[in-house]
N, C-alpha and C. Protein backbone atom coordinates (compact mmCIF):
# COMPACT_ATOMS: atom_id res chain seq x y z
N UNK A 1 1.83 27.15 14.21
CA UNK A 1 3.05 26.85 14.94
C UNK A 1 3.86 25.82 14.15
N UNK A 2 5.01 26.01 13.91
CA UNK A 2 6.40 24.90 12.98
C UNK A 2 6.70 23.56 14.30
N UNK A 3 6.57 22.77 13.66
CA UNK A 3 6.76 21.60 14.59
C UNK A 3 8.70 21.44 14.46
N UNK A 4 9.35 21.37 14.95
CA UNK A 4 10.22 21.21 15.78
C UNK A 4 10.75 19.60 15.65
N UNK A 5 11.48 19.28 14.68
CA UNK A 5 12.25 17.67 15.04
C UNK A 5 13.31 18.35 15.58
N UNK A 6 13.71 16.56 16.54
CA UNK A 6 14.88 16.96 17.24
C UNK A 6 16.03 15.70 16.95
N UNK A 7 17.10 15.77 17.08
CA UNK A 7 18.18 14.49 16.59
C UNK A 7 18.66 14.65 17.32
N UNK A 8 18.69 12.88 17.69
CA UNK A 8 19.83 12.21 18.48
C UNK A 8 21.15 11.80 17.67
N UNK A 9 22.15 12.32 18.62
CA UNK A 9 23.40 11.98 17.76
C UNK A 9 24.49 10.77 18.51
N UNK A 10 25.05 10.04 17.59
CA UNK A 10 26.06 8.94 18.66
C UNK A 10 27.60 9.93 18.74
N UNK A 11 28.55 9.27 19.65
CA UNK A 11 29.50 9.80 19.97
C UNK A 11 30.54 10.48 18.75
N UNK A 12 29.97 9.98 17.28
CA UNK A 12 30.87 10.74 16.21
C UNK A 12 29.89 11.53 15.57
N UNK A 13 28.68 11.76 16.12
CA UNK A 13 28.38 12.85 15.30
C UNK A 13 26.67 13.10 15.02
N UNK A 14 27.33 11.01 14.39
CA UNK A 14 26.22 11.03 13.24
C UNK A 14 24.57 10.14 13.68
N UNK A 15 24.23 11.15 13.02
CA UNK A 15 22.21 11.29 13.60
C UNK A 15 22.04 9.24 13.79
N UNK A 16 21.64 9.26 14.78
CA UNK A 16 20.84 7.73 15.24
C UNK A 16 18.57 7.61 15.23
N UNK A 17 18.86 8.46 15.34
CA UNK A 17 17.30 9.12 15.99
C UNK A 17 16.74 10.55 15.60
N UNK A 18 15.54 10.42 15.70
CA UNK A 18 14.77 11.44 15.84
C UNK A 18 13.26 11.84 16.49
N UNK A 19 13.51 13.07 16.66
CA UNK A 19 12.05 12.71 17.84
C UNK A 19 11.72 13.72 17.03
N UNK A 20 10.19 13.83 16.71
CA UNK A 20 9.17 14.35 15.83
C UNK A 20 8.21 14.75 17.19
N UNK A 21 7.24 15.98 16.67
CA UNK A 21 5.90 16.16 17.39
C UNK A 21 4.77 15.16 17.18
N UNK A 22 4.04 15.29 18.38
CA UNK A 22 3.06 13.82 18.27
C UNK A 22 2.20 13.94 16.79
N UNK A 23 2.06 15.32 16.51
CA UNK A 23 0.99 15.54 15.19
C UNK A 23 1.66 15.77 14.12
N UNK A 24 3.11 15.64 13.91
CA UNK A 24 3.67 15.17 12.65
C UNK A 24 4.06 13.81 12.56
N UNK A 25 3.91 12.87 14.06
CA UNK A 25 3.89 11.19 14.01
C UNK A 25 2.90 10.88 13.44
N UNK A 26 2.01 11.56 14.03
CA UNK A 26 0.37 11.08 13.56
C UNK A 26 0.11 11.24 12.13
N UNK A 27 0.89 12.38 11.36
CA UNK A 27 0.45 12.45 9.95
C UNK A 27 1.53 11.72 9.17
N UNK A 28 2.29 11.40 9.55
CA UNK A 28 2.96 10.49 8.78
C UNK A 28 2.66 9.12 9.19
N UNK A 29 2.32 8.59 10.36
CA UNK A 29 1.68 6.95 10.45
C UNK A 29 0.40 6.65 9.59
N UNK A 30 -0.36 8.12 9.38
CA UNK A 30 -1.85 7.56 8.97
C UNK A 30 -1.46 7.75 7.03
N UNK A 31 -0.68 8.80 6.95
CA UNK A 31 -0.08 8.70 5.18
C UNK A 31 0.49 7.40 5.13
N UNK A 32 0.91 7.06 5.88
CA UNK A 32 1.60 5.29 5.35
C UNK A 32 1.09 4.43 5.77
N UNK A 33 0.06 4.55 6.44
CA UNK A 33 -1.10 3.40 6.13
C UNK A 33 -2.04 3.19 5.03
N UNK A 34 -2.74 4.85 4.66
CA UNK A 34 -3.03 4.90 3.19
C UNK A 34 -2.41 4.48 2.34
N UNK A 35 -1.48 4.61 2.34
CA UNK A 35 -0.01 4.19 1.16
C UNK A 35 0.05 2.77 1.07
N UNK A 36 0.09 2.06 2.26
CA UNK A 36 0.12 0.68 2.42
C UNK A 36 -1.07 0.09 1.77
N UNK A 37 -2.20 0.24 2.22
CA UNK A 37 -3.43 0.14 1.67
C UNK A 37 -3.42 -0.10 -0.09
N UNK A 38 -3.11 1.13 -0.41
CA UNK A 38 -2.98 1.65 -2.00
C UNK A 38 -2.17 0.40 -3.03
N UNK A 39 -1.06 -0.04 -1.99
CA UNK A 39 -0.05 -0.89 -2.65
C UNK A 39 -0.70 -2.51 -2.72
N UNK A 40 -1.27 -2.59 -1.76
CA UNK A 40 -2.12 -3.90 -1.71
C UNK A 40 -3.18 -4.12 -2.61
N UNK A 41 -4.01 -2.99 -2.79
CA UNK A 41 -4.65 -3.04 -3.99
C UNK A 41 -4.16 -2.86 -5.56
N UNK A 42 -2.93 -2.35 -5.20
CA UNK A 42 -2.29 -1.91 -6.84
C UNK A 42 -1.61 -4.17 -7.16
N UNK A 43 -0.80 -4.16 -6.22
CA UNK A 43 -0.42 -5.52 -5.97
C UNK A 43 -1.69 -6.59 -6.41
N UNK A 44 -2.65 -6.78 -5.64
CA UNK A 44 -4.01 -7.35 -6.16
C UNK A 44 -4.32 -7.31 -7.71
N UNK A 45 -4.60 -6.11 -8.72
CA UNK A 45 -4.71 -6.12 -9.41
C UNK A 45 -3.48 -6.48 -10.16
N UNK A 46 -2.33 -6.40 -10.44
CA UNK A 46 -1.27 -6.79 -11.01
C UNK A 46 -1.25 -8.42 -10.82
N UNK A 47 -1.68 -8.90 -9.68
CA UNK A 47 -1.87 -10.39 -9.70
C UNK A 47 -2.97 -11.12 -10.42
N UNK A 48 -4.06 -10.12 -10.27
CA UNK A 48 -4.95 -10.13 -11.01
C UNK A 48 -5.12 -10.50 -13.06
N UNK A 49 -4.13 -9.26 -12.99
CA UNK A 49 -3.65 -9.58 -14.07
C UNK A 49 -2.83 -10.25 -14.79
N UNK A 50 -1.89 -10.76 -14.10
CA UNK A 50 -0.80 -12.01 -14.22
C UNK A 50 -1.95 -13.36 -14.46
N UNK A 51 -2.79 -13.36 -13.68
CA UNK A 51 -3.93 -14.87 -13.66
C UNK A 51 -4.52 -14.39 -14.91
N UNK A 52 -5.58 -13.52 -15.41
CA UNK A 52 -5.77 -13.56 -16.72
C UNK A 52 -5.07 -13.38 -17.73
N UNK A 53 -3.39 -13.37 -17.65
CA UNK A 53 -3.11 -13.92 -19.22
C UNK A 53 -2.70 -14.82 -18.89
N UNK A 54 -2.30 -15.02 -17.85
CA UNK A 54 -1.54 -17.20 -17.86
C UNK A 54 -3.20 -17.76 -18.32
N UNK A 55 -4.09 -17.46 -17.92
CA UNK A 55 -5.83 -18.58 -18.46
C UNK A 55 -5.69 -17.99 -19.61
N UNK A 56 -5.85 -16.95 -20.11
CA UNK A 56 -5.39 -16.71 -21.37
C UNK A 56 -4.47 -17.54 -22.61
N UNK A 57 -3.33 -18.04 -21.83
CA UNK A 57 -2.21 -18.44 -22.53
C UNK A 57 -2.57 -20.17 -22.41
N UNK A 58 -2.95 -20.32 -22.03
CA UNK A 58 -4.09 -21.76 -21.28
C UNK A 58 -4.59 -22.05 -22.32
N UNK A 59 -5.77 -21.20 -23.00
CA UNK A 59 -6.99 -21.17 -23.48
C UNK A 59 -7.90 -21.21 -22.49
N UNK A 60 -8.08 -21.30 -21.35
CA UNK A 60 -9.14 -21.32 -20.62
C UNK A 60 -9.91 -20.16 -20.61
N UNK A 61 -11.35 -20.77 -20.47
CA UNK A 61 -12.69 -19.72 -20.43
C UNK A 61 -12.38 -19.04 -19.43
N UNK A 62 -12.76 -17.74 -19.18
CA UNK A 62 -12.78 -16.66 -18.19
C UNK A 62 -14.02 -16.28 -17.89
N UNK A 63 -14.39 -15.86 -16.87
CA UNK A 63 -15.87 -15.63 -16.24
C UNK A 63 -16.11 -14.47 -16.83
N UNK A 64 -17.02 -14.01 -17.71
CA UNK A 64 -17.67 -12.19 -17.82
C UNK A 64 -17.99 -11.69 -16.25
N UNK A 65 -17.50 -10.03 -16.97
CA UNK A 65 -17.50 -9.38 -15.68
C UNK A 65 -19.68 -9.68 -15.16
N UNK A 66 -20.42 -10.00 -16.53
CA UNK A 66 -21.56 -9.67 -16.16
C UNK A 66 -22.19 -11.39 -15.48
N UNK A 67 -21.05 -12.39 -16.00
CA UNK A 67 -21.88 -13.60 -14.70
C UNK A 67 -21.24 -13.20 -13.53
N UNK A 68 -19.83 -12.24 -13.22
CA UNK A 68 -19.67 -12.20 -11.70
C UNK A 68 -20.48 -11.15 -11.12
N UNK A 69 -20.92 -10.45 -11.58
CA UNK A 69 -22.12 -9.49 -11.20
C UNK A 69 -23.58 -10.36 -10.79
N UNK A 70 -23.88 -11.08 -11.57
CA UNK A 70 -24.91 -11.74 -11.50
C UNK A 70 -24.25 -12.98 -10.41
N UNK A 71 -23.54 -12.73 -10.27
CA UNK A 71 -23.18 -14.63 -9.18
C UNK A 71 -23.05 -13.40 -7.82
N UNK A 72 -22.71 -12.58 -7.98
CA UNK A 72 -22.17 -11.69 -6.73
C UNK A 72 -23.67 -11.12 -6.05
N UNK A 73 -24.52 -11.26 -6.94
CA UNK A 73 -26.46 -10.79 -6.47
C UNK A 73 -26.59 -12.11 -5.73
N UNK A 74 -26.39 -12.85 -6.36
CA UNK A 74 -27.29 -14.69 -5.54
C UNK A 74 -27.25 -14.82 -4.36
């Protein structure tokens, strides 16, 4: 079955609104929560990476990935 949007229009015309079926709300709220998700981690790492070249540009020591492995067991 084709889901059906419907538009609200104001007195000149032009679209204000729209009303969607509950199961094309639902698949577009839960795609843009994934999405949201995705960006927070893409964001994280880009910050991530901004902090290791400023310690970089520092000279400061940086932790190996294998003492945070080993500190992340303790």
């Amino acid at each position: 079955m084709k889901s059906t949007m419907q538009y609200i229009v104001d007195n000149k015309g032009i679209k204000i609104s729209v009303i969607v079926p509950f199961d094309t709300w639902e698949k577009i709220n839960s795609d843009y929560h994934k999405l949201e998700k995705k960006l927070e981690v893409f964001l994280a790492i880009r910050d991530g990476m901004d902090e290791i070249k400023t310690a970089k540009a520092q000279g400061k020591k940086l932790q190996t990935l294998s003492d945070f492995l080993h500190e992340s067991n303790s």
